[in-house]
N, C-alpha and C. Protein backbone atom coordinates (compact mmCIF):
# COMPACT_ATOMS: atom_id res chain seq x y z
N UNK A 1 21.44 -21.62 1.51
CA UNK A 1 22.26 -21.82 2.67
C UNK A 1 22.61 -20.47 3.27
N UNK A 2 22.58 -20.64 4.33
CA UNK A 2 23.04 -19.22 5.53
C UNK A 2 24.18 -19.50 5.90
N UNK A 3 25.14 -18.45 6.63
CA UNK A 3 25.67 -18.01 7.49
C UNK A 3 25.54 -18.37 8.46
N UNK A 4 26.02 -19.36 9.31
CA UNK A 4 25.55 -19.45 11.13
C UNK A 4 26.28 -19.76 11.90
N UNK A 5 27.95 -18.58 11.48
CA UNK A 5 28.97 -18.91 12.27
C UNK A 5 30.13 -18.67 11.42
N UNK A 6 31.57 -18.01 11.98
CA UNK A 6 32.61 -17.96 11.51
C UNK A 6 33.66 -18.68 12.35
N UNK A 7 34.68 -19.23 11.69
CA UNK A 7 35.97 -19.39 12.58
C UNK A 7 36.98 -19.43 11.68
N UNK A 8 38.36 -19.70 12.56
CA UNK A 8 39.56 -19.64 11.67
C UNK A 8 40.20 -20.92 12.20
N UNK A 9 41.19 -21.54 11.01
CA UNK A 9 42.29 -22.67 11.81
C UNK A 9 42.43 -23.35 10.51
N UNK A 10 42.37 -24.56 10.55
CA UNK A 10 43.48 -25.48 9.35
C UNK A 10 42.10 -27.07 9.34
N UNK A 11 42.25 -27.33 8.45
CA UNK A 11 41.56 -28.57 8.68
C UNK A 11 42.83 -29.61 9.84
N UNK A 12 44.07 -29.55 9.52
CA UNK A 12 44.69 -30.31 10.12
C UNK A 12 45.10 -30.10 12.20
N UNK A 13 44.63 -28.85 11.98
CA UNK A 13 44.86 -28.37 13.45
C UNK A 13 43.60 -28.21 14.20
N UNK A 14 42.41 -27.76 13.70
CA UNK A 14 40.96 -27.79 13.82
C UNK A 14 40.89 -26.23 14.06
N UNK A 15 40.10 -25.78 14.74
CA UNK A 15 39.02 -24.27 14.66
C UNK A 15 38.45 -23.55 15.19
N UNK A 16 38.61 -22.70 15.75
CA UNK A 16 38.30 -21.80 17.00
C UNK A 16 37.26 -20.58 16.03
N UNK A 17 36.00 -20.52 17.11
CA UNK A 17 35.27 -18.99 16.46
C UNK A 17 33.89 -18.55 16.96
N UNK A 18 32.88 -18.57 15.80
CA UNK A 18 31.69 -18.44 16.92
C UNK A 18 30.46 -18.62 15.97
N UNK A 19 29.36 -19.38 16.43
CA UNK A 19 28.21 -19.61 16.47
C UNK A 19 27.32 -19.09 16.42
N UNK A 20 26.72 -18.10 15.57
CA UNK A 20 25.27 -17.62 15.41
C UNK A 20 24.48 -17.66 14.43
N UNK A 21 23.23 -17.44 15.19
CA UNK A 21 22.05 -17.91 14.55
C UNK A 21 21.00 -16.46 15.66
N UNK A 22 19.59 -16.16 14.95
CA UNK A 22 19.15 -15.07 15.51
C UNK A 22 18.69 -15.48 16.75
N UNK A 23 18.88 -16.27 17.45
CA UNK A 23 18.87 -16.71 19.12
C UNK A 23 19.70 -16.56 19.98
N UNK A 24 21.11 -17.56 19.18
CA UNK A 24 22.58 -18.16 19.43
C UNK A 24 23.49 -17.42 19.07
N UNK A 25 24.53 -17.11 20.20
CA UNK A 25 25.76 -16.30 19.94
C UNK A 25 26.64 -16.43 21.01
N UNK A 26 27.25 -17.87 20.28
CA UNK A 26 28.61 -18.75 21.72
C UNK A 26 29.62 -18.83 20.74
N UNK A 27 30.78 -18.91 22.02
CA UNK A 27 31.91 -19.33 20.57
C UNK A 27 32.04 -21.10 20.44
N UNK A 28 32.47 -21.32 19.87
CA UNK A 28 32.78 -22.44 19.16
C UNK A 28 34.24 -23.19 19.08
N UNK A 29 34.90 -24.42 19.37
CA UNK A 29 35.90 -24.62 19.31
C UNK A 29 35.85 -25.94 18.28
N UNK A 30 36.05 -26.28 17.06
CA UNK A 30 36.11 -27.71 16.44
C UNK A 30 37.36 -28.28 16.94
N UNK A 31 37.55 -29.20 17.83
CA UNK A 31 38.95 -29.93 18.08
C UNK A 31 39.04 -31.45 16.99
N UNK A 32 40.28 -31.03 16.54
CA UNK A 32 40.56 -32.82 16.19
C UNK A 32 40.21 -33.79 17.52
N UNK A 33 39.45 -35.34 16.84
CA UNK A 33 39.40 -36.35 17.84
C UNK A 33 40.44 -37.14 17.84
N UNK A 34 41.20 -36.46 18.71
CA UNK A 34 42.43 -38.00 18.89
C UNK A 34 42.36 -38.87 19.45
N UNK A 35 41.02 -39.40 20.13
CA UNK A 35 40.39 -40.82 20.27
C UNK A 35 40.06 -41.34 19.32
N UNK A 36 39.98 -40.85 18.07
CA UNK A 36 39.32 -41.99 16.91
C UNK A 36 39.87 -43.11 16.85
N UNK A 37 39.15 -44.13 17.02
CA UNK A 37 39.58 -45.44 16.33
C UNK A 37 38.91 -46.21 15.35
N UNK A 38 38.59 -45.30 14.74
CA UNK A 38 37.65 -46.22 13.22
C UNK A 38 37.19 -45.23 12.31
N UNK A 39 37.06 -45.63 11.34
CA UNK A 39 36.24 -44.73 10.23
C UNK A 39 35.83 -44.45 10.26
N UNK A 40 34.63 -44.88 10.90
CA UNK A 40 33.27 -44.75 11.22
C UNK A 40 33.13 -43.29 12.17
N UNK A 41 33.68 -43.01 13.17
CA UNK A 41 33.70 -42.31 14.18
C UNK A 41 34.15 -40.92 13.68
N UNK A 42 34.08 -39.52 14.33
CA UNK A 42 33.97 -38.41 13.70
C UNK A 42 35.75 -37.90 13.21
N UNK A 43 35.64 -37.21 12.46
CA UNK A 43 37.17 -36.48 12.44
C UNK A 43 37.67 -35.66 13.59
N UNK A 44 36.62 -34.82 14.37
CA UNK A 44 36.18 -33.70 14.87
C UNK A 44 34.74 -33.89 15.91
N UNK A 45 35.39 -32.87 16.90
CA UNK A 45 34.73 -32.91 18.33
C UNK A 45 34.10 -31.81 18.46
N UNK A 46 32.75 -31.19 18.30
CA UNK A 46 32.03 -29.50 18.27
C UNK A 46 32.13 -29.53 19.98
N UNK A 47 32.32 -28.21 20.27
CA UNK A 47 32.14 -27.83 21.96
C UNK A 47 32.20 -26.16 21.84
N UNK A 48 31.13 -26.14 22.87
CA UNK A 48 31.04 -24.08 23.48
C UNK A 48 31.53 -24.64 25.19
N UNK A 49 32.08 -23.78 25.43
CA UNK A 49 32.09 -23.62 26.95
C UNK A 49 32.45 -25.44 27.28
N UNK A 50 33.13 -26.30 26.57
CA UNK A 50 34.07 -27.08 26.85
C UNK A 50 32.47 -28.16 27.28
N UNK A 51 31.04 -27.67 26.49
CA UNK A 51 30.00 -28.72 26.36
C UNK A 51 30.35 -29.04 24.87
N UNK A 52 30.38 -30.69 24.88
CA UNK A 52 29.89 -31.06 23.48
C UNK A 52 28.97 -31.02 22.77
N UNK A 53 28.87 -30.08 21.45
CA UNK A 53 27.59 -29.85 20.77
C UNK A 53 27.44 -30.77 19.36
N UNK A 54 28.82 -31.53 18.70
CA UNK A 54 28.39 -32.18 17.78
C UNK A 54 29.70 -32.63 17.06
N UNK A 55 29.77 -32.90 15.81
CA UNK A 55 30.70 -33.58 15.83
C UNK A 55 30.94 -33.60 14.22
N UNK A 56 31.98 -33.66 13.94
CA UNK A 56 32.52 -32.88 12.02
C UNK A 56 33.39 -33.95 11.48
N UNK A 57 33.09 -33.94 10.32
CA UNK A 57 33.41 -35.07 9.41
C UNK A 57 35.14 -35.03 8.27
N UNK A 58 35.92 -35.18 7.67
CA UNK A 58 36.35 -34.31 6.78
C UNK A 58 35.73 -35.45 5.24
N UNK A 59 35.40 -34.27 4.80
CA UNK A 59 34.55 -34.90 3.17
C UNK A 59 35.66 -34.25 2.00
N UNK A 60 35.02 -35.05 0.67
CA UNK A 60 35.65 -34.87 -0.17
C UNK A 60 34.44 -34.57 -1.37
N UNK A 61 35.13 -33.26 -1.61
CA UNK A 61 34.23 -32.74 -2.98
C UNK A 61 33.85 -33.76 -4.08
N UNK A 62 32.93 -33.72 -4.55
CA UNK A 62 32.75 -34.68 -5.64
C UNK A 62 33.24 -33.78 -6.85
N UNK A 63 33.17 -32.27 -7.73
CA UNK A 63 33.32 -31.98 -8.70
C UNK A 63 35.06 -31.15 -8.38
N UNK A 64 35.38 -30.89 -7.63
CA UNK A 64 36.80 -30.34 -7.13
C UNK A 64 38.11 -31.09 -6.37
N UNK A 65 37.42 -32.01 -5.96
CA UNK A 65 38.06 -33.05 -4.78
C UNK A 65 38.65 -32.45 -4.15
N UNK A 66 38.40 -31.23 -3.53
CA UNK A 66 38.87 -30.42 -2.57
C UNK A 66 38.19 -31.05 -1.04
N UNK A 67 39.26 -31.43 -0.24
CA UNK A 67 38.67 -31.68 1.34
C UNK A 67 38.09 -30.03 1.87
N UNK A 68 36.91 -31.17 2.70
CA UNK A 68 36.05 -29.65 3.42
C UNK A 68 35.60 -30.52 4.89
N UNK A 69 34.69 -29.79 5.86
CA UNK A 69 34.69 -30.19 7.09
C UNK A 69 32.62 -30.15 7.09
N UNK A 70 31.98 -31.39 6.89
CA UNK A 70 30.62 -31.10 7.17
C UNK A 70 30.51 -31.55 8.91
N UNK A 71 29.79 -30.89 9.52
CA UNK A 71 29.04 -30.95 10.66
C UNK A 71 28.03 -31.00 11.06
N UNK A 72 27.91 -31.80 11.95
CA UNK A 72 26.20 -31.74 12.70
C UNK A 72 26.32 -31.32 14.21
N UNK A 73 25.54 -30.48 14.73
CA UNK A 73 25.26 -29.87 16.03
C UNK A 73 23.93 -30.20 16.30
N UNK A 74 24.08 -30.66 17.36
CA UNK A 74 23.04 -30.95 18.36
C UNK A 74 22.87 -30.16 20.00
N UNK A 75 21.92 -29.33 20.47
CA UNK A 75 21.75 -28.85 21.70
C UNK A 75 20.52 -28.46 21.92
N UNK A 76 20.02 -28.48 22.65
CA UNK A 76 18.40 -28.03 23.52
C UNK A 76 18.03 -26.75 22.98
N UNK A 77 18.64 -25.95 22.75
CA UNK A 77 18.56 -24.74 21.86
C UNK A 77 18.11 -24.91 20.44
N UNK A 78 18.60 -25.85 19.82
CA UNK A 78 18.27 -26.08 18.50
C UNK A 78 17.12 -27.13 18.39
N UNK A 79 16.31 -27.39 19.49
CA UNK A 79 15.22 -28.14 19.33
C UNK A 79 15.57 -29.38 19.31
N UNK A 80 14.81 -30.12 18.59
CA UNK A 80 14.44 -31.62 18.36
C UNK A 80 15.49 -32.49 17.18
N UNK A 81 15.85 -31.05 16.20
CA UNK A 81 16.21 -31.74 15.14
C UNK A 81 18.07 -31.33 15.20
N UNK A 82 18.87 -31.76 14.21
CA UNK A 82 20.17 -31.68 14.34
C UNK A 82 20.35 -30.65 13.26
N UNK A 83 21.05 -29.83 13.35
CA UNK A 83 21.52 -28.92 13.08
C UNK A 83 22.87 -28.97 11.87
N UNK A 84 22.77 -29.00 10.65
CA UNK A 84 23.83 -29.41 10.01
C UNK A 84 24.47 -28.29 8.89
N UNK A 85 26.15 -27.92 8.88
CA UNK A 85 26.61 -27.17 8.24
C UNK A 85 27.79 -28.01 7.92
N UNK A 86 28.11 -26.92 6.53
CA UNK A 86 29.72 -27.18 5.82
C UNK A 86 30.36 -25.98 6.17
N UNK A 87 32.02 -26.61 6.30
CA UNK A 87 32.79 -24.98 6.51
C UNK A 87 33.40 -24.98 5.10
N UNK A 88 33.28 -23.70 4.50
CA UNK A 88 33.19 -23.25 3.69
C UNK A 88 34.60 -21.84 4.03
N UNK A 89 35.44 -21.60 2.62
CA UNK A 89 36.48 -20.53 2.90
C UNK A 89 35.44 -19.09 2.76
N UNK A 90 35.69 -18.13 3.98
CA UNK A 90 35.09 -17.02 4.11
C UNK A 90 35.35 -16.05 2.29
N UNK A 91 33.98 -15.62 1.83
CA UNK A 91 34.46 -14.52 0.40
C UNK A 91 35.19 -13.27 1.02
N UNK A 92 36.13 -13.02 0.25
CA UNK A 92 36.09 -12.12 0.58
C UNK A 92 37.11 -11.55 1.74
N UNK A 93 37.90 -12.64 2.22
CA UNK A 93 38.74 -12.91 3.47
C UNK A 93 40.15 -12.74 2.72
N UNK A 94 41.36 -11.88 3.80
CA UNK A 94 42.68 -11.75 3.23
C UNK A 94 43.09 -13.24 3.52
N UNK A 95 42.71 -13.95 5.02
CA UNK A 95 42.95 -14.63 5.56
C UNK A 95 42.85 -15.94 5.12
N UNK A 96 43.73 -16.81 4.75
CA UNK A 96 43.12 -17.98 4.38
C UNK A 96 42.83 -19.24 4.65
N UNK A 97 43.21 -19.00 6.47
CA UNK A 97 42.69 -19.63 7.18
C UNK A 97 41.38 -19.33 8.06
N UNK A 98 40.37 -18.56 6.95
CA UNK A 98 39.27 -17.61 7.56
C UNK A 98 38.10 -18.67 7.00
N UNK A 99 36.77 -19.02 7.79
CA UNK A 99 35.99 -20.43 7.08
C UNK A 99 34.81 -19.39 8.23
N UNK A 100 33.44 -19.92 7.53
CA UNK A 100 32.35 -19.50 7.35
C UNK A 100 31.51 -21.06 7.43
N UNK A 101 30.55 -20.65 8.52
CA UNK A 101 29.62 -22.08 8.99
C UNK A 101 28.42 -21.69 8.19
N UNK A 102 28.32 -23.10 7.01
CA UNK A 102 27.14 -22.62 5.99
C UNK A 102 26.08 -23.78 6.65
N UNK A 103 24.99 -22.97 6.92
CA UNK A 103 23.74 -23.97 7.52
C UNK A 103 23.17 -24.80 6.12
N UNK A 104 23.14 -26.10 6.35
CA UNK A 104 22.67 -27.11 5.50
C UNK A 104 21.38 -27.92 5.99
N UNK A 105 20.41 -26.95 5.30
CA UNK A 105 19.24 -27.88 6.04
C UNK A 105 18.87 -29.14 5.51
N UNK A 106 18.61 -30.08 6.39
CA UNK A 106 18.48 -31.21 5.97
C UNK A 106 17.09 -31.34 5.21
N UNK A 107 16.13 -30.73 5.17
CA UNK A 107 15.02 -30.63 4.21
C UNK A 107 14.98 -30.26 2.85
């Protein structure tokens, strides 16, 4: 897993930061969806420049049961296929509201 993006914020407040990859370099905003009305539907709303790029889950560790935030991004930039990461706490960070976009390839 890579690196393909940092931000900061709270799982409960959502996440401001930025997006790269050796092409891509936008910032990034994760907003809570306060339209949800079902389970089913995302936790979280991905957007650059106030376009929607995808949409974040909150999961639960299986060996820690620590909550974490997986995502999928989708945009014309990233081709055909969807684009999927976990936010992960940055190593190494004083900050501990500091999180690191780990690319999860689906292959």
């Amino acid at each position: 897993m890579g690196a393909i993006g940092f931000v900061s914020g709270t799982i409960e407040k959502g996440f401001v930061g930025e997006l790269r990859t050796l092409s891509i370099r936008v910032p990034i905003e994760i907003r809570i969806n306060r339209g949800k009305g079902s389970e089913v539907q995302p936790d979280y709303r991905v957007y650059t420049d106030d376009v929607e790029i995808g949409a974040g889950w909150v999961r639960l560790a299986a060996v820690s049961e620590r909550r974490y935030v997986s995502l999928a991004l989708e945009a014309p930039e990233f081709g055909q296929r969807r684009l999927y990461a976990n936010l992960a706490r940055a190593a190494g960070q004083d900050n501990p509201d500091a999180y690191v976009l780990l690319w999860n390839p689906a292959d």
